[in-house]
C-alpha atoms as a PDB file:
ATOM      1  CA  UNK A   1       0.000   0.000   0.000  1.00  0.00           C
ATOM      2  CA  UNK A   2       1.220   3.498  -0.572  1.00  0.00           C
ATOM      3  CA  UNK A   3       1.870   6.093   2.445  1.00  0.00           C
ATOM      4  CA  UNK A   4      -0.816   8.335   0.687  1.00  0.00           C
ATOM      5  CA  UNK A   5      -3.566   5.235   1.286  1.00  0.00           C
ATOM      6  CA  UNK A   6      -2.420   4.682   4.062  1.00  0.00           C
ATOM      7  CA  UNK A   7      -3.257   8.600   5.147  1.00  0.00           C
ATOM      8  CA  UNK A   8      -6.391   8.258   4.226  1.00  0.00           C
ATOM      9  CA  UNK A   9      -7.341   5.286   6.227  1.00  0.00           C
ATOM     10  CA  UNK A  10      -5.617   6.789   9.638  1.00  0.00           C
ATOM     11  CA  UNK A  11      -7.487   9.903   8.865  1.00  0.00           C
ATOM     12  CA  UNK A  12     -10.458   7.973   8.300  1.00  0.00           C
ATOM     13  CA  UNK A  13     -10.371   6.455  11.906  1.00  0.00           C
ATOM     14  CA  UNK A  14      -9.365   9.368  13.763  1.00  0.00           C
ATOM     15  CA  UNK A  15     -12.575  10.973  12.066  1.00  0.00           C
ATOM     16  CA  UNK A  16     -14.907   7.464  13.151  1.00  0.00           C
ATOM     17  CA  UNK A  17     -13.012   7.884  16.403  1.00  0.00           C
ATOM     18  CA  UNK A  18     -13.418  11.934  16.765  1.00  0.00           C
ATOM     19  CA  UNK A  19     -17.652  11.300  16.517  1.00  0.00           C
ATOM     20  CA  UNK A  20     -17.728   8.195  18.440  1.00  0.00           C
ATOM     21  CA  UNK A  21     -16.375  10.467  21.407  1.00  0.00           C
ATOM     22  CA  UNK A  22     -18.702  13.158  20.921  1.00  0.00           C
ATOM     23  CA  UNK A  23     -21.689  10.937  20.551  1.00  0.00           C
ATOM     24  CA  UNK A  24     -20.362   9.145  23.657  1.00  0.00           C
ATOM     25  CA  UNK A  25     -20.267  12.082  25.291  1.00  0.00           C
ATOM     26  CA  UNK A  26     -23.499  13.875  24.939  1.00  0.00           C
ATOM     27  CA  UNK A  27     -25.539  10.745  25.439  1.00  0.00           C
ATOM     28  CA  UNK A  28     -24.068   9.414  28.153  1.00  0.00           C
ATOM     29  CA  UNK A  29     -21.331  11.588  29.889  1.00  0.00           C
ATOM     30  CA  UNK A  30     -23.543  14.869  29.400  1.00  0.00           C
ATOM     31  CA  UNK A  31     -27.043  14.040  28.871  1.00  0.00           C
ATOM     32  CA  UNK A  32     -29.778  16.926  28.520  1.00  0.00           C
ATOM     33  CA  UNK A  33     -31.757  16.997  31.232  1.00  0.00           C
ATOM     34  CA  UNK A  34     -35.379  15.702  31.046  1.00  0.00           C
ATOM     35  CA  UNK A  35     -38.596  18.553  30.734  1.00  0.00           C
ATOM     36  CA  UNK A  36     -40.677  16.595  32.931  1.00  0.00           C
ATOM     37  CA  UNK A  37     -43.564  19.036  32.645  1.00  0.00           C
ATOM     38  CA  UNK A  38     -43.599  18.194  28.518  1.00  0.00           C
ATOM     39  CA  UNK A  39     -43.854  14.860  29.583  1.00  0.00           C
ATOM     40  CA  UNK A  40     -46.484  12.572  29.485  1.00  0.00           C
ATOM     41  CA  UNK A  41     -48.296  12.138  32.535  1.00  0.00           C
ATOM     42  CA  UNK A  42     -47.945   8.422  33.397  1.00  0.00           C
ATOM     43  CA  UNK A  43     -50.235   8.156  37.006  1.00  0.00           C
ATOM     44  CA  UNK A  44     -52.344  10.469  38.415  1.00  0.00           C
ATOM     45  CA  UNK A  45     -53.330  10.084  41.920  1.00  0.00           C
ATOM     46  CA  UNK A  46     -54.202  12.189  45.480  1.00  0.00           C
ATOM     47  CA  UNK A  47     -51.035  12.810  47.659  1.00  0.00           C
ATOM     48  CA  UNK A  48     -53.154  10.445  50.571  1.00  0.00           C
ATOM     49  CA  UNK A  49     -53.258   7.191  47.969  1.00  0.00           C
ATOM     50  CA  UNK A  50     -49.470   7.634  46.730  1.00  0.00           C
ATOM     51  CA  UNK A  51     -48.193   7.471  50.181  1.00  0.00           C
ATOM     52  CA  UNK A  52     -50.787   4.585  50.774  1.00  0.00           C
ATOM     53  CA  UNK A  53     -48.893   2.627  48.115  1.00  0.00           C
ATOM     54  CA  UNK A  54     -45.467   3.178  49.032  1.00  0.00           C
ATOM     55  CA  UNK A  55     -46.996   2.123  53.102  1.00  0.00           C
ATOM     56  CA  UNK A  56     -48.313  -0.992  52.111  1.00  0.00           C
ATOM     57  CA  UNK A  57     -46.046  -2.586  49.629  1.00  0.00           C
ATOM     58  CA  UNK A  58     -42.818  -0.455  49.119  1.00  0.00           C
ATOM     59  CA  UNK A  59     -40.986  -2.807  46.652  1.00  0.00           C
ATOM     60  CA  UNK A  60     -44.091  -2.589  44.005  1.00  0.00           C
ATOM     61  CA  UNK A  61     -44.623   1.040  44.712  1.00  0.00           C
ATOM     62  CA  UNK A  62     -40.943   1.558  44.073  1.00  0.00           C
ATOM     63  CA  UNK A  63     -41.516  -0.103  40.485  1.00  0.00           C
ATOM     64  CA  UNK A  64     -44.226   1.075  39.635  1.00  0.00           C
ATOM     65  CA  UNK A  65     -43.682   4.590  40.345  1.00  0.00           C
ATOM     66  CA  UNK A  66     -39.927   6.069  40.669  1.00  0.00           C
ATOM     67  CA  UNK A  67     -38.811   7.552  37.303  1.00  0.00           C
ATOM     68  CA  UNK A  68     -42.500   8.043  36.387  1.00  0.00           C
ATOM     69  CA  UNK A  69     -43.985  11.209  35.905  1.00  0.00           C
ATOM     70  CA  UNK A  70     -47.083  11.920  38.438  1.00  0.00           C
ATOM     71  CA  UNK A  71     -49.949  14.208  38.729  1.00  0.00           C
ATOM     72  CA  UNK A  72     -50.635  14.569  42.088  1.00  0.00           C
ATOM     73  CA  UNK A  73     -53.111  17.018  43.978  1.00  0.00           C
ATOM     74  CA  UNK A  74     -53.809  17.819  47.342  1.00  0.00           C
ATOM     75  CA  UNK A  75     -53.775  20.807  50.637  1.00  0.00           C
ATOM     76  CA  UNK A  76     -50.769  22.468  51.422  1.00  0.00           C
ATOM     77  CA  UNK A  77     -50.063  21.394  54.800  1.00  0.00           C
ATOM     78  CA  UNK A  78     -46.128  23.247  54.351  1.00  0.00           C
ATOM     79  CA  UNK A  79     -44.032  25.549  52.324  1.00  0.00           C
ATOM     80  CA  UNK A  80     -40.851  25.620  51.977  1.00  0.00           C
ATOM     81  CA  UNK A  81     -38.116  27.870  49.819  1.00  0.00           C
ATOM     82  CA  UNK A  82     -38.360  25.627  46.922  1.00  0.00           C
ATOM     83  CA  UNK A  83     -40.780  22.813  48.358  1.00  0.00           C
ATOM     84  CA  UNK A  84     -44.180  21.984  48.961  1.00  0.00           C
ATOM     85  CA  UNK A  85     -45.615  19.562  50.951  1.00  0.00           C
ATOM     86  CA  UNK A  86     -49.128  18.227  50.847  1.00  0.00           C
ATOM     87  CA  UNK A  87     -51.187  16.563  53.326  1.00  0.00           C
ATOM     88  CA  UNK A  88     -48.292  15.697  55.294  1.00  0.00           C
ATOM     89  CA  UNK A  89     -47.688  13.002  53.198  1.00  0.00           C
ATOM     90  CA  UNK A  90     -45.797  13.799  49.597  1.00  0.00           C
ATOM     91  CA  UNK A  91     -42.875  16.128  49.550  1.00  0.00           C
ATOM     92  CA  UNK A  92     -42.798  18.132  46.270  1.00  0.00           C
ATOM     93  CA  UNK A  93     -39.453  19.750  45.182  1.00  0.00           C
ATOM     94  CA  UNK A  94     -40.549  22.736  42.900  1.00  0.00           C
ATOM     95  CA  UNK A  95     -38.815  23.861  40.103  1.00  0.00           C
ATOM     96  CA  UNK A  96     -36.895  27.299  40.190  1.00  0.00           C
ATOM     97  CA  UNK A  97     -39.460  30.234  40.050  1.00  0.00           C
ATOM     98  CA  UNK A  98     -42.278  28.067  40.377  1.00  0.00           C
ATOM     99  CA  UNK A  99     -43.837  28.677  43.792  1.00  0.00           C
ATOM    100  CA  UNK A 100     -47.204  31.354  42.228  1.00  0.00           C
ATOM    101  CA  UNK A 101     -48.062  32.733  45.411  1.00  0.00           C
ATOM    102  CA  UNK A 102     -49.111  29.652  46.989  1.00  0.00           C
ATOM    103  CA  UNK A 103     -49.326  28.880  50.738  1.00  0.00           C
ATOM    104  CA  UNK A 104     -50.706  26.385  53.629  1.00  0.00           C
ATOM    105  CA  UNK A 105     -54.315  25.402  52.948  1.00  0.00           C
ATOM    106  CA  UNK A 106     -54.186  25.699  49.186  1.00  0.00           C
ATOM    107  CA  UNK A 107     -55.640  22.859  47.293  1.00  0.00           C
ATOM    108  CA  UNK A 108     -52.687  22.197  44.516  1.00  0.00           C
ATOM    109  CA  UNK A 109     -52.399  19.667  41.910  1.00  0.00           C
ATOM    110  CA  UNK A 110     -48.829  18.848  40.584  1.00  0.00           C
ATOM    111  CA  UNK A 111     -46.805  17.228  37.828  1.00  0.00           C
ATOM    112  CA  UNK A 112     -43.408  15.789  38.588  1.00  0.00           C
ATOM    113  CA  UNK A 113     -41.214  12.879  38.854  1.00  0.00           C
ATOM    114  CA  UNK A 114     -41.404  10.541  41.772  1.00  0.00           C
ATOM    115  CA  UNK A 115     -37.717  10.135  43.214  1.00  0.00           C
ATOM    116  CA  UNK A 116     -38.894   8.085  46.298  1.00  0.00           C
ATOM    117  CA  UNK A 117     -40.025   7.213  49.879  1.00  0.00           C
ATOM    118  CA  UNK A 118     -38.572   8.628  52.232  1.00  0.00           C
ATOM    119  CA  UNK A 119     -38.888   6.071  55.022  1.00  0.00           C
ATOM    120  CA  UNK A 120     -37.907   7.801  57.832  1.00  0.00           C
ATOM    121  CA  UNK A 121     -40.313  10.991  57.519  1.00  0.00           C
ATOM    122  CA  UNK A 122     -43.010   9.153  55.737  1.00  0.00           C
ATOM    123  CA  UNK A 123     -42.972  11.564  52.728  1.00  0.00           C
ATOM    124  CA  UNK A 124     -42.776  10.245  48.831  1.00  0.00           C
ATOM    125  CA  UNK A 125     -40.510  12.386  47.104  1.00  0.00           C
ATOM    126  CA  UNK A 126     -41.264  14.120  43.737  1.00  0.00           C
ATOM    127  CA  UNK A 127     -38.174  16.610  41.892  1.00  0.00           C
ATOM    128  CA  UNK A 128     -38.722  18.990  38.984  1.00  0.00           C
ATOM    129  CA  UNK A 129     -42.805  19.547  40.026  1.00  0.00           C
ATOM    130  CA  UNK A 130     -44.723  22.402  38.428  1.00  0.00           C
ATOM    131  CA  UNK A 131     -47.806  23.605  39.534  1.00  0.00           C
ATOM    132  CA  UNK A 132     -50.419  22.575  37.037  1.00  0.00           C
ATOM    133  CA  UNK A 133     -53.626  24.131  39.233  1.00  0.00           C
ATOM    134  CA  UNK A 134     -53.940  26.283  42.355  1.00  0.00           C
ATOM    135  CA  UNK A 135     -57.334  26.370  44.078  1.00  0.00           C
ATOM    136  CA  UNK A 136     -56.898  28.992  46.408  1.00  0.00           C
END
């Protein structure tokens, strides 16, 4: 083979090689974060019967709902900087600039992703939640 085919065939590879990497790297490295609120809504549920799942059989509930975007509604029972939570019994994480004047004794109903139970306080866990509807 001559040094000039040869060239090309190196060049060729680093090329393959150089998009490979990238690829690599904004799929798996660096993914884009998910828009949960463009998302499908998978469940929808009160806060009272989501918690009543993850109570009575946490391994199923776990399955069936972490990962998986929720609607869920229900009072304000607190408010936080950057959280809700409602009946004392799901814990929502809002996202940035997201709170619309709400406070304690609202009726709310959210969209989010379930993240999980936390065990100790008895709250399920929802990240990235917008505020679909505020009965005030």
């Amino acid at each position: 083979m001559s040094k000039k085919r040869i060239g090309y065939i190196v060049m060729a590879i680093l090329v393959v090689g150089l998009i490979t990497g990238f690829v690599v790297y904004k799929k798996v490295i660096n993914p884009e974060q998910r828009e949960i609120s463009k998302e499908v809504t998978e469940f929808t549920m009160d806060a009272e019967d989501l918690q009543f799942h993850f109570l009575n059989d946490p391994e199923a509930a776990t399955l069936k709902y972490v990962d998986k975007v929720l609607e869920t509604s229900g009072t304000i029972t607190e408010v936080g900087p950057n959280f809700i939570v409602m009946e004392g019994k799901v814990q929502a994480n809002l996202l940035e600039g997201n709170k619309q004047h709400i406070k304690v004794g609202d009726i709310v109903k959210t969209k989010g992703r379930c993240i999980g139970f936390d065990e100790f306080l008895l709250l399920v866990k929802i990240d990235q939640v917008t505020i679909i509807k505020n009965n005030q």
